[in-house]
N, C-alpha and C. Protein backbone atom coordinates (compact mmCIF):
# COMPACT_ATOMS: atom_id res chain seq x y z
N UNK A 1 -57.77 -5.63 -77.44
CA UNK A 1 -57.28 -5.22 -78.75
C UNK A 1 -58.07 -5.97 -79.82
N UNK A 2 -58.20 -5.17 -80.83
CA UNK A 2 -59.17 -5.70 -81.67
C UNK A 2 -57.99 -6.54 -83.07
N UNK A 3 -58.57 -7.50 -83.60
CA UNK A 3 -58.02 -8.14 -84.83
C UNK A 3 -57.29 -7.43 -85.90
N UNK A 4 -58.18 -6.13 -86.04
CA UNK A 4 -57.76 -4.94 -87.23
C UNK A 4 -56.63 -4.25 -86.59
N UNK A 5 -56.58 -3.65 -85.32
CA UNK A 5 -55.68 -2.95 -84.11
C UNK A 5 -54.51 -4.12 -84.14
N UNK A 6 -54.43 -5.33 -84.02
CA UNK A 6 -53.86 -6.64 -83.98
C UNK A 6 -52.62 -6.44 -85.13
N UNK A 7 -53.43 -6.48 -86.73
CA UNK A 7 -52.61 -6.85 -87.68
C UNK A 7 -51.67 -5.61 -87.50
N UNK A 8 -52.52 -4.27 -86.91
CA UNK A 8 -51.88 -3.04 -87.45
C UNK A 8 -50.60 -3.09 -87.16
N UNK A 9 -50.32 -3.57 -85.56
CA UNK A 9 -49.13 -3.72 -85.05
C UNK A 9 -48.60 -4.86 -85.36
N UNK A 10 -48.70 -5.51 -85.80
CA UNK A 10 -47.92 -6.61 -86.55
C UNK A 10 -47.40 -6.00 -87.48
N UNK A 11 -48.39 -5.37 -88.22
CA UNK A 11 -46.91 -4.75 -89.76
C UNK A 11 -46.12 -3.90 -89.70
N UNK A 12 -46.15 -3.06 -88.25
CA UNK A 12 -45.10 -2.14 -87.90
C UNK A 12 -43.93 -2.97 -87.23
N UNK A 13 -44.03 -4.34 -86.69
CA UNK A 13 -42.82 -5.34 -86.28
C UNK A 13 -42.76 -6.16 -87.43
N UNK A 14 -43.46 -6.80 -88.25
CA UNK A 14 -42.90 -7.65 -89.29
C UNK A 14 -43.48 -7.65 -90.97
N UNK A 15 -42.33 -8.33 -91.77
CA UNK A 15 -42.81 -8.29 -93.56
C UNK A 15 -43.08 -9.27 -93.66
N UNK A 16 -43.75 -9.70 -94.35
CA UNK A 16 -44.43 -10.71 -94.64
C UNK A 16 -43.79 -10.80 -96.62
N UNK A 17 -43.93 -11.87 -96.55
CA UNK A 17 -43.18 -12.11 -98.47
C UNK A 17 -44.05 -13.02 -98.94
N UNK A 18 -45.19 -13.02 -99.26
CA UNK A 18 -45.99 -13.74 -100.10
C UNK A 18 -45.60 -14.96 -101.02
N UNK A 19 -44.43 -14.72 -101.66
CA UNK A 19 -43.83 -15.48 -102.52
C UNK A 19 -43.24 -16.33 -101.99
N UNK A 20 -42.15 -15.95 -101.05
CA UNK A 20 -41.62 -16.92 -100.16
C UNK A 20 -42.36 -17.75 -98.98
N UNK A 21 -43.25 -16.74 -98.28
CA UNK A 21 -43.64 -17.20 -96.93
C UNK A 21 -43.71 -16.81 -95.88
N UNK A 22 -42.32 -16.17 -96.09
CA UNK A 22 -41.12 -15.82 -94.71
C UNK A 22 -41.98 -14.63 -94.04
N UNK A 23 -41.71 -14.37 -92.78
CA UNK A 23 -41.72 -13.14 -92.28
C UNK A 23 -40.75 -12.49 -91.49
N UNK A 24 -40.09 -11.45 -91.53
CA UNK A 24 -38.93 -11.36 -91.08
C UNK A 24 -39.13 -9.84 -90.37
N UNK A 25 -38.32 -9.85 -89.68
CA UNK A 25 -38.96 -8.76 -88.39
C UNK A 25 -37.97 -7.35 -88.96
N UNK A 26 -38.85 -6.13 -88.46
CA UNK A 26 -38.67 -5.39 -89.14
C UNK A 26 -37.91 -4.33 -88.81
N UNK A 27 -37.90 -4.61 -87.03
CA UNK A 27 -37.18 -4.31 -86.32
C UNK A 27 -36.11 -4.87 -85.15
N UNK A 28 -35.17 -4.25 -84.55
CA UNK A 28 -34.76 -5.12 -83.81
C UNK A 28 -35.43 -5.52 -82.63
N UNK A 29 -35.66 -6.46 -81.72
CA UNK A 29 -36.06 -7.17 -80.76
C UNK A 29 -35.25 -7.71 -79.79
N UNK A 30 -35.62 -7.36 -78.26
CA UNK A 30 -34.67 -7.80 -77.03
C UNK A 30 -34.41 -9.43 -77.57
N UNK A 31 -32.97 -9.40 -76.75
CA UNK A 31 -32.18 -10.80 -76.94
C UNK A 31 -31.35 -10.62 -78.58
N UNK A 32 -31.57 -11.68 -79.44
CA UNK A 32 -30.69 -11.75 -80.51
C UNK A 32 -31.22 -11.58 -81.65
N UNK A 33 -32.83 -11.54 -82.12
CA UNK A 33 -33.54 -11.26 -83.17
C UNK A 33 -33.17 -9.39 -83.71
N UNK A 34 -32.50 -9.52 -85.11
CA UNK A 34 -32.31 -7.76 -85.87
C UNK A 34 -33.45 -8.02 -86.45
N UNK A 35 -33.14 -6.80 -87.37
CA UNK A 35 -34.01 -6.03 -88.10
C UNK A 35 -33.26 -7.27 -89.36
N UNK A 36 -34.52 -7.68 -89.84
CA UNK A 36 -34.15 -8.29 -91.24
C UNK A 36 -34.03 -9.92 -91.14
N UNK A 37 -34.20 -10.49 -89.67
CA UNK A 37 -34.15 -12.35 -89.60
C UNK A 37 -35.67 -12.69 -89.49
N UNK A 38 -35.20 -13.70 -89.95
CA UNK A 38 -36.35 -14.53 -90.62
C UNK A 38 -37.41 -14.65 -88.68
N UNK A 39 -38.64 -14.06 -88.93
CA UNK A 39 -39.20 -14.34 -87.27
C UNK A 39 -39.76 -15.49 -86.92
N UNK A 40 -40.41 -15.76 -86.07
CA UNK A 40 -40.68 -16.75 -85.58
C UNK A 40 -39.90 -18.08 -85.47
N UNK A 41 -40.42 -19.23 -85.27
CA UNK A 41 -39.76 -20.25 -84.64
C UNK A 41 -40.60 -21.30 -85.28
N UNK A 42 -39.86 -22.63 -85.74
CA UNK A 42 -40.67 -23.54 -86.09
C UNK A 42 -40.71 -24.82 -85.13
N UNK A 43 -41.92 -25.13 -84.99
CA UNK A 43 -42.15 -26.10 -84.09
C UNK A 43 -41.95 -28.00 -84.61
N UNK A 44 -42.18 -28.21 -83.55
CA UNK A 44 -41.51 -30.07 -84.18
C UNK A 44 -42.45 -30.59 -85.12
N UNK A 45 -43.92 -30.23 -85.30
CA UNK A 45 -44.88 -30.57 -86.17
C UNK A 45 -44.92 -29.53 -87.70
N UNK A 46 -43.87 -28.99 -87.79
CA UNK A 46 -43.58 -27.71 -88.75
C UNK A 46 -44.36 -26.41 -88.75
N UNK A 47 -45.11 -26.33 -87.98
CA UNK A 47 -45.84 -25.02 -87.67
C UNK A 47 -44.69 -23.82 -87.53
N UNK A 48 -44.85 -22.74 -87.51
CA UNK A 48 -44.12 -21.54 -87.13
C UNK A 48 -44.88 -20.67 -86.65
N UNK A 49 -44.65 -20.56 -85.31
CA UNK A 49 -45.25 -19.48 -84.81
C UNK A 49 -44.58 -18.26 -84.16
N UNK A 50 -45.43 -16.98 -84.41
CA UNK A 50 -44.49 -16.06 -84.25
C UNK A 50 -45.00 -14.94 -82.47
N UNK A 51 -44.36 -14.43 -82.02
CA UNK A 51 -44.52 -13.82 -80.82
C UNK A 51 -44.83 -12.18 -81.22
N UNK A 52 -46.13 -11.75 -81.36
CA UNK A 52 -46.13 -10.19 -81.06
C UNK A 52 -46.68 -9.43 -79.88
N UNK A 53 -45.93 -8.67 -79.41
CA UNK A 53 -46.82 -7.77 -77.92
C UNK A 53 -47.20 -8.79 -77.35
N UNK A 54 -46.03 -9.96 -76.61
CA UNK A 54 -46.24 -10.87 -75.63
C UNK A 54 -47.79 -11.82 -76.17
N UNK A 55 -47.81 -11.84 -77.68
CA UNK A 55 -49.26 -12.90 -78.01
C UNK A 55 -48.83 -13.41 -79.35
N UNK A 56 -48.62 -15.35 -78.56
CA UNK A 56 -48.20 -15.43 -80.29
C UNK A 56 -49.79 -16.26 -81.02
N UNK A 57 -48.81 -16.36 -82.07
CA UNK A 57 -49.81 -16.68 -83.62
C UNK A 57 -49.26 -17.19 -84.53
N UNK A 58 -49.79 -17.95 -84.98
CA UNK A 58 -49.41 -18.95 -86.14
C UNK A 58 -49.06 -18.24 -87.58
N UNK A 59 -48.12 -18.39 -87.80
CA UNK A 59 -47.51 -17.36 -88.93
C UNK A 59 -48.68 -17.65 -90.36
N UNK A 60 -49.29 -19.12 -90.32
CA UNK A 60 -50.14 -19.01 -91.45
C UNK A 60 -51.60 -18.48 -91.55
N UNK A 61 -51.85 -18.37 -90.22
CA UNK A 61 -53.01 -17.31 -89.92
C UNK A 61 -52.78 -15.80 -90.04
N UNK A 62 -51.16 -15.50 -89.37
CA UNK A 62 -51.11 -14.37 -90.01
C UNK A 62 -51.01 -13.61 -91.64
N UNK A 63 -50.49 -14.71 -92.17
CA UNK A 63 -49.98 -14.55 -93.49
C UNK A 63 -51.52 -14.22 -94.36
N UNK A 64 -52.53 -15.03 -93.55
CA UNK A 64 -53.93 -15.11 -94.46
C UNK A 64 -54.24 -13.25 -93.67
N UNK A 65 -54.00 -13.29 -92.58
CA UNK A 65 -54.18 -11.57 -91.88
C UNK A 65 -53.93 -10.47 -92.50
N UNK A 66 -52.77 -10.50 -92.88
CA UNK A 66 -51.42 -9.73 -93.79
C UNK A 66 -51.97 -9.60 -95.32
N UNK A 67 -51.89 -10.71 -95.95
CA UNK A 67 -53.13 -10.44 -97.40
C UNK A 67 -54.40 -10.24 -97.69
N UNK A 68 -55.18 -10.75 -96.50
CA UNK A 68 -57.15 -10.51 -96.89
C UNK A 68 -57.03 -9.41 -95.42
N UNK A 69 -56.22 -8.92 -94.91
CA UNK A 69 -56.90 -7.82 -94.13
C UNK A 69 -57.48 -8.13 -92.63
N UNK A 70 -58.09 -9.37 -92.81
CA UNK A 70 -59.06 -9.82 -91.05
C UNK A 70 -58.28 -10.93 -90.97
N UNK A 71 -58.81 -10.99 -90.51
CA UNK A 71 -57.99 -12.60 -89.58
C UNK A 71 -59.01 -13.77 -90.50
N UNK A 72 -58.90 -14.87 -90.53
CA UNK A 72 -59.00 -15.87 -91.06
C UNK A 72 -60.55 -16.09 -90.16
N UNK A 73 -61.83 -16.65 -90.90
CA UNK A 73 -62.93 -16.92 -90.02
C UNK A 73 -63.10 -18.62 -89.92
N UNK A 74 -61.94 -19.05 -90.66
CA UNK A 74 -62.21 -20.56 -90.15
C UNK A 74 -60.82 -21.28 -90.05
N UNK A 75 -60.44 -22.49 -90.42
CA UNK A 75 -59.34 -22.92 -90.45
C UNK A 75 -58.21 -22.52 -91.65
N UNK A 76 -57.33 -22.50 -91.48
CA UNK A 76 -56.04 -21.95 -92.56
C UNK A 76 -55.96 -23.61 -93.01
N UNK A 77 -56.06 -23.76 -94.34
CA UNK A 77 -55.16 -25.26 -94.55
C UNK A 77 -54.16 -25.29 -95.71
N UNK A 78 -53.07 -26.07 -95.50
CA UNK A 78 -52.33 -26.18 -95.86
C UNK A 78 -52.28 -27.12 -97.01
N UNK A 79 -52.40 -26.30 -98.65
CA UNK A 79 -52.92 -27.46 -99.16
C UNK A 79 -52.30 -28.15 -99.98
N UNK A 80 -50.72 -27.99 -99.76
CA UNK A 80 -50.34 -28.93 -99.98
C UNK A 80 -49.53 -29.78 -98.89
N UNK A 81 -50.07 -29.60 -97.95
CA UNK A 81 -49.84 -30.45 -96.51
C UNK A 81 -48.58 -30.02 -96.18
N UNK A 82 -47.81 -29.42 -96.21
CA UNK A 82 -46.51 -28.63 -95.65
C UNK A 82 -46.79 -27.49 -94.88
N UNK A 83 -47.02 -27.74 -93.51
CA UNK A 83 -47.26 -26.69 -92.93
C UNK A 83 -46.78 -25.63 -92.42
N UNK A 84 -44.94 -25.71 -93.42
CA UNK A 84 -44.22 -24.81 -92.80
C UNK A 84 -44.42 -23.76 -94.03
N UNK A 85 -44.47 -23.95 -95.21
CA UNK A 85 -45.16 -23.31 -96.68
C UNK A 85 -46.38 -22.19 -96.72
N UNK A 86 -45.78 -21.45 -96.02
CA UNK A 86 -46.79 -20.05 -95.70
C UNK A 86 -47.25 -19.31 -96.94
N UNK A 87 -46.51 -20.03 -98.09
CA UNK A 87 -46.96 -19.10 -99.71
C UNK A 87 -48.19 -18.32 -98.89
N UNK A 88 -48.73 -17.29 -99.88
CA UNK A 88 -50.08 -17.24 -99.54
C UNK A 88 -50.86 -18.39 -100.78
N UNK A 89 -50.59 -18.55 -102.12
CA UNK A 89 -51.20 -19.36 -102.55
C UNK A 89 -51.28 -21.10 -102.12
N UNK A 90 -50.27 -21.10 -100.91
CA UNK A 90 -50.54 -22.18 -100.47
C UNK A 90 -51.72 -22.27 -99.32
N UNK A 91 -52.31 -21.52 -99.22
CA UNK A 91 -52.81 -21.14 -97.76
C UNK A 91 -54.67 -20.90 -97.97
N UNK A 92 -55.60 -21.71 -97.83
CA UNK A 92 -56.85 -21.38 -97.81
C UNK A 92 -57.78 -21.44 -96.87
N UNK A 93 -58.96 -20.55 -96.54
CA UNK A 93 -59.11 -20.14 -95.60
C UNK A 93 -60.48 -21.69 -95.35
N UNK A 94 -60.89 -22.46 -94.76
CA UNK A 94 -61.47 -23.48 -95.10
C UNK A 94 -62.24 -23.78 -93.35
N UNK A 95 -63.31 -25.11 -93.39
CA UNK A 95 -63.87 -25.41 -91.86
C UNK A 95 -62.68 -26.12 -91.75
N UNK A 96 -63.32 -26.69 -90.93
CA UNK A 96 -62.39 -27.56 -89.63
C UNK A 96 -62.52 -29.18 -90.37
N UNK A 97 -63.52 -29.12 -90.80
CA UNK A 97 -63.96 -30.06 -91.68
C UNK A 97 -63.23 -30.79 -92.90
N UNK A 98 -62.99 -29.65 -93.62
CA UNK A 98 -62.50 -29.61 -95.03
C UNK A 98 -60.99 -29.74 -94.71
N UNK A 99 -60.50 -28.44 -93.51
CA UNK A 99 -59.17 -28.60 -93.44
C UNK A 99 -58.72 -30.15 -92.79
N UNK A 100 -59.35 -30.96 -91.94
CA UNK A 100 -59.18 -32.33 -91.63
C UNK A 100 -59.10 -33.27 -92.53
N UNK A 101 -60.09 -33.12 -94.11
CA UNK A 101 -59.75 -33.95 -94.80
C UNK A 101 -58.57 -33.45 -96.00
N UNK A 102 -57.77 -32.97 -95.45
CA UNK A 102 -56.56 -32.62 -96.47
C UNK A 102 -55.21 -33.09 -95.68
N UNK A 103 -55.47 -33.99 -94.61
CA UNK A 103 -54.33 -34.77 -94.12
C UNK A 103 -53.66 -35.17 -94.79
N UNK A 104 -52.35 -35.61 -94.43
CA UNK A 104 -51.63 -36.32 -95.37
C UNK A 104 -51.04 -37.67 -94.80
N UNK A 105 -50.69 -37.39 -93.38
CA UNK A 105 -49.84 -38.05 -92.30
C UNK A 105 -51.35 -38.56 -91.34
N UNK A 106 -51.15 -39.87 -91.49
CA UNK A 106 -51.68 -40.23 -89.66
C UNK A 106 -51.38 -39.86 -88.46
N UNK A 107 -52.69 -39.47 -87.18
CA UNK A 107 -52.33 -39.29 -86.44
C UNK A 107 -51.95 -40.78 -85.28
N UNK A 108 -52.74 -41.37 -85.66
CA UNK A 108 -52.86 -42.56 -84.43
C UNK A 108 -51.51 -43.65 -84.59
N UNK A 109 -50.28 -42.86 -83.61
CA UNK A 109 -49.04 -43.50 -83.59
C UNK A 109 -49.25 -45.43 -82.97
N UNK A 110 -50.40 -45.35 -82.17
CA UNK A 110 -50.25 -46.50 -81.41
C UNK A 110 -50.84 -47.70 -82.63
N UNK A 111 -51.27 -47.00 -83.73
CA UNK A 111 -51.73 -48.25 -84.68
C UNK A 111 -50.30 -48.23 -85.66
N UNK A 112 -50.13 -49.44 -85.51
CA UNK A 112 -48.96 -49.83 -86.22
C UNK A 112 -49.06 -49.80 -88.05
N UNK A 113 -48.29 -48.56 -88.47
CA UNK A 113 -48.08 -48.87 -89.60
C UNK A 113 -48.06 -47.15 -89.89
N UNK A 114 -47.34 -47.07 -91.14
CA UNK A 114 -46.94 -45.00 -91.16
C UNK A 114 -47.02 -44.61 -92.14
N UNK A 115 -48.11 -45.78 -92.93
CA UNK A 115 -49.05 -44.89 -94.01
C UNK A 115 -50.26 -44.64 -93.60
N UNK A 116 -50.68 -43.13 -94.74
CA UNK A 116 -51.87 -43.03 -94.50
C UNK A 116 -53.19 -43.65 -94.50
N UNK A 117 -54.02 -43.92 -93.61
CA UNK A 117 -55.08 -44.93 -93.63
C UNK A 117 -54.71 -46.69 -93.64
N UNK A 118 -53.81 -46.73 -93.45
CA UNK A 118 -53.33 -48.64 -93.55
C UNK A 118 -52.89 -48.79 -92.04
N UNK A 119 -53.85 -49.60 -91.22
CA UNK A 119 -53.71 -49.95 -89.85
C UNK A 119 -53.56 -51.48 -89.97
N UNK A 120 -52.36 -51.83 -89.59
CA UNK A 120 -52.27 -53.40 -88.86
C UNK A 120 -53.62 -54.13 -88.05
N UNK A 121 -53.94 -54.92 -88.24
CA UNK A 121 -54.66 -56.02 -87.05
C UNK A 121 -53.95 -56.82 -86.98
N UNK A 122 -53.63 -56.98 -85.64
CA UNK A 122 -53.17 -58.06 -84.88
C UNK A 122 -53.75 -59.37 -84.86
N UNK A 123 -55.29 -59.20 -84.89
CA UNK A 123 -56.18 -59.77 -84.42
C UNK A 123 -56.27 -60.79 -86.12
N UNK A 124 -56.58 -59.96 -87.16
CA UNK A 124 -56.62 -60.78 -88.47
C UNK A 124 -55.47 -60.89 -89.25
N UNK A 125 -54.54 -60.31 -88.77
CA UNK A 125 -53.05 -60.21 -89.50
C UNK A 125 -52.93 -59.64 -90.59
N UNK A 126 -53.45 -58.72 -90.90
CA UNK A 126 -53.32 -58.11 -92.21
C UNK A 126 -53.87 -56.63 -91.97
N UNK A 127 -53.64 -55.70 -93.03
CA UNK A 127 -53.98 -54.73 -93.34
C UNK A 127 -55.19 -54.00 -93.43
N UNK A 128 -55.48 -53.28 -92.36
CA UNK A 128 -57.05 -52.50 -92.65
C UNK A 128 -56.85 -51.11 -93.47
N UNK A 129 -58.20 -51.25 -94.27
CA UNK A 129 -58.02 -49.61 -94.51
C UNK A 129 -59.72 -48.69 -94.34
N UNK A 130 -59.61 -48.12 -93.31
CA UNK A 130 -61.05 -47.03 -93.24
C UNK A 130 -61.04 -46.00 -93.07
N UNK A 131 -62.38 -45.18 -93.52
CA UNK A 131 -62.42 -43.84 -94.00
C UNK A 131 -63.79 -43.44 -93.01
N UNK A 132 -63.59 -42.03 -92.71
CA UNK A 132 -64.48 -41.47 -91.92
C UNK A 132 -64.61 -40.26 -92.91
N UNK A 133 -66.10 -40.34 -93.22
CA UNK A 133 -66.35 -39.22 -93.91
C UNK A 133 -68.09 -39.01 -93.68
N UNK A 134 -68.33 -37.81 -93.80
CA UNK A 134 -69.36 -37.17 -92.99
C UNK A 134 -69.50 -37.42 -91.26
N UNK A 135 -68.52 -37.80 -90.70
CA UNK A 135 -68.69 -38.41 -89.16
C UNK A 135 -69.17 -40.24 -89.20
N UNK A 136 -69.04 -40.72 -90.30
CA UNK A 136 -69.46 -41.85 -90.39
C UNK A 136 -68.15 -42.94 -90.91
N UNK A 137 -67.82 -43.29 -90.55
CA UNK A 137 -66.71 -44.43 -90.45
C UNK A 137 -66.83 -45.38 -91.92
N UNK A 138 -66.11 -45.79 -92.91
CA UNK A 138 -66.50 -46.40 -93.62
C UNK A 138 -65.60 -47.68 -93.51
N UNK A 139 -65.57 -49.06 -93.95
CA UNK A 139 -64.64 -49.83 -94.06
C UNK A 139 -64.62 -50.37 -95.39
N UNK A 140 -63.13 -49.82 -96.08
CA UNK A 140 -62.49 -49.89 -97.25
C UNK A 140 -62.29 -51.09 -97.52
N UNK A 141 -61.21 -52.06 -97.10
CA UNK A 141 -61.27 -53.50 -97.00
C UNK A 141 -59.86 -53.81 -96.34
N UNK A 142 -59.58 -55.15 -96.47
CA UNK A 142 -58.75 -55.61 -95.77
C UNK A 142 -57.33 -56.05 -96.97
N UNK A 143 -55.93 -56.14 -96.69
CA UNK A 143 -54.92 -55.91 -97.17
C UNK A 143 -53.63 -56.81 -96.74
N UNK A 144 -53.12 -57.31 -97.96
CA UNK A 144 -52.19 -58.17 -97.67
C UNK A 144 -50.61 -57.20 -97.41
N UNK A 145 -50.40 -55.87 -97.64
CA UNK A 145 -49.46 -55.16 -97.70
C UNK A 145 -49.72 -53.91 -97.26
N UNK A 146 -49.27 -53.03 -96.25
CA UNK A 146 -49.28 -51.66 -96.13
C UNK A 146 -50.11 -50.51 -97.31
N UNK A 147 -49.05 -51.08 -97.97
CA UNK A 147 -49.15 -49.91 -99.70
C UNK A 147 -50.41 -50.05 -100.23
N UNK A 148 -50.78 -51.55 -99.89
CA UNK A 148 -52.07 -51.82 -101.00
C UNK A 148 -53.35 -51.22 -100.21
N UNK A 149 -53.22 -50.79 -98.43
CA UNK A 149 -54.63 -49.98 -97.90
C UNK A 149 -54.24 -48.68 -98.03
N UNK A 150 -52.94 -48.47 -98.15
CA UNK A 150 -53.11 -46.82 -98.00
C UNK A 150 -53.42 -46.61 -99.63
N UNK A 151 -52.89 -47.20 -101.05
CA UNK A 151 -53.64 -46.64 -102.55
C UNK A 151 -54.81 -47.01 -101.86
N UNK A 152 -55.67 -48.31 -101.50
CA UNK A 152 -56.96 -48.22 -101.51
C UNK A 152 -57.25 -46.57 -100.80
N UNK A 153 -56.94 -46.51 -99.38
CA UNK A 153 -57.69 -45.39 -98.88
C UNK A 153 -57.37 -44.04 -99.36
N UNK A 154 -56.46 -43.72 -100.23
CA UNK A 154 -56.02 -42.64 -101.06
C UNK A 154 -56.66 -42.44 -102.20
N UNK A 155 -57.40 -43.50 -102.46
CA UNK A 155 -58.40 -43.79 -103.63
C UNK A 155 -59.95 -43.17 -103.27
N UNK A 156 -60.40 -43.75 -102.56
CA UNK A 156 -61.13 -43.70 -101.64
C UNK A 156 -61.24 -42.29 -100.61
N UNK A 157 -59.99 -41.42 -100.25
CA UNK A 157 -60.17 -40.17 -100.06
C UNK A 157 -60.31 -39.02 -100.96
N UNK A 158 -60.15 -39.49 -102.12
CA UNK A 158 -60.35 -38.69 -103.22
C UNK A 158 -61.50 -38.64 -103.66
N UNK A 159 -61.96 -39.44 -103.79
CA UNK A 159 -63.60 -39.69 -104.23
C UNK A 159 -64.33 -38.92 -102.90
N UNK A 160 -64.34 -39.15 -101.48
CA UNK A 160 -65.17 -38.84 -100.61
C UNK A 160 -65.17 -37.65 -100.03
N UNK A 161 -63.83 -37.23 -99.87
CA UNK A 161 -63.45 -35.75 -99.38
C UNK A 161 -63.07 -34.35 -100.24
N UNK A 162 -64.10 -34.11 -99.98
CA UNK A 162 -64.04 -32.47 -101.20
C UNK A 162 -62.85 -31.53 -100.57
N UNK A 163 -62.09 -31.82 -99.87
CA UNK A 163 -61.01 -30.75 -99.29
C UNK A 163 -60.13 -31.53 -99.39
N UNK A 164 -60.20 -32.69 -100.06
CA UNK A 164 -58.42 -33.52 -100.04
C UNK A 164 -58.02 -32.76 -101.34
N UNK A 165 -56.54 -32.66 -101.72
CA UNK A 165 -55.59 -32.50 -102.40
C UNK A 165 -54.67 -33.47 -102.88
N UNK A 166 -54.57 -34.37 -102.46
CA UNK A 166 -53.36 -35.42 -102.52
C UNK A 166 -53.87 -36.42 -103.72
């Protein structure tokens, strides 16, 4: 099945609401989903993804499907980092690149600390803050408080990353 064949049958099972986000199915569906509930399912990282003809898809790829027609040719990002916010004006079609530097949240749970860019050392007792930009690692400096590496590296992602928002 082709992408264009793809959306077609998608808009004969679901609406899509631009304004809101939502997509809500258009018909009824085996088990407990009517005609008119909100579709898909949101996942623990806020994604929502939705199930059509046994193939699902990320409701914000569809949403970019549903308004420009094709499917999305690179990453969907979320730009104001809410990835459950399907607006379409929240939604741009971007690399992998650009959409990476519009993080908001750290991924690396095992470094202690749950701001963005401010990692504990154990080793010097204080606060690191570094930035990877172009594939190249930078080091921001070192920090007597959480708050004071993540403004540094929030400072510092603004200046370096042409796809941040924050």
């Amino acid at each position: 099945m082709t992408d264009a064949e793809f959306i077609e049958i998608a808009k004969t099972l679901v609406d899509y609401d631009s304004v809101s986000g939502s997509f809500t199915w258009r018909v009824n569906r085996q088990g407990s989903a009517k005609a008119g509930d909100i579709a898909g399912y949101v996942r623990a990282d806020g994604y929502i993804r939705i199930k059509i003809k046994q193939h699902g898809i990320w409701a914000h790829r569809l949403a970019w499907a549903f308004t420009h027609g094709e499917m999305p040719s690179g990453s969907i990002d979320h730009i104001n980092g809410n990835t459950s916010d399907n607006r379409i004006e929240n939604l741009r079609n971007v690399d992998a690149r650009t959409n990476s530097e519009n993080e908001r949240k750290g991924r690396r749970r095992k470094l202690k600390g749950s701001l963005l860019g401010a990692h504990w050392s154990e080793t010097w007792k204080r606060w690191k803050s570094s930035i990877t930009c172009s594939g190249v690692a930078k080091h921001i400096g070192w920090f007597d408080t959480e708050q004071e590496a993540h403004a540094a590296y929030v400072t510092a992602k603004r200046q370096l990353h042409e796809g941040c928002t924050i």
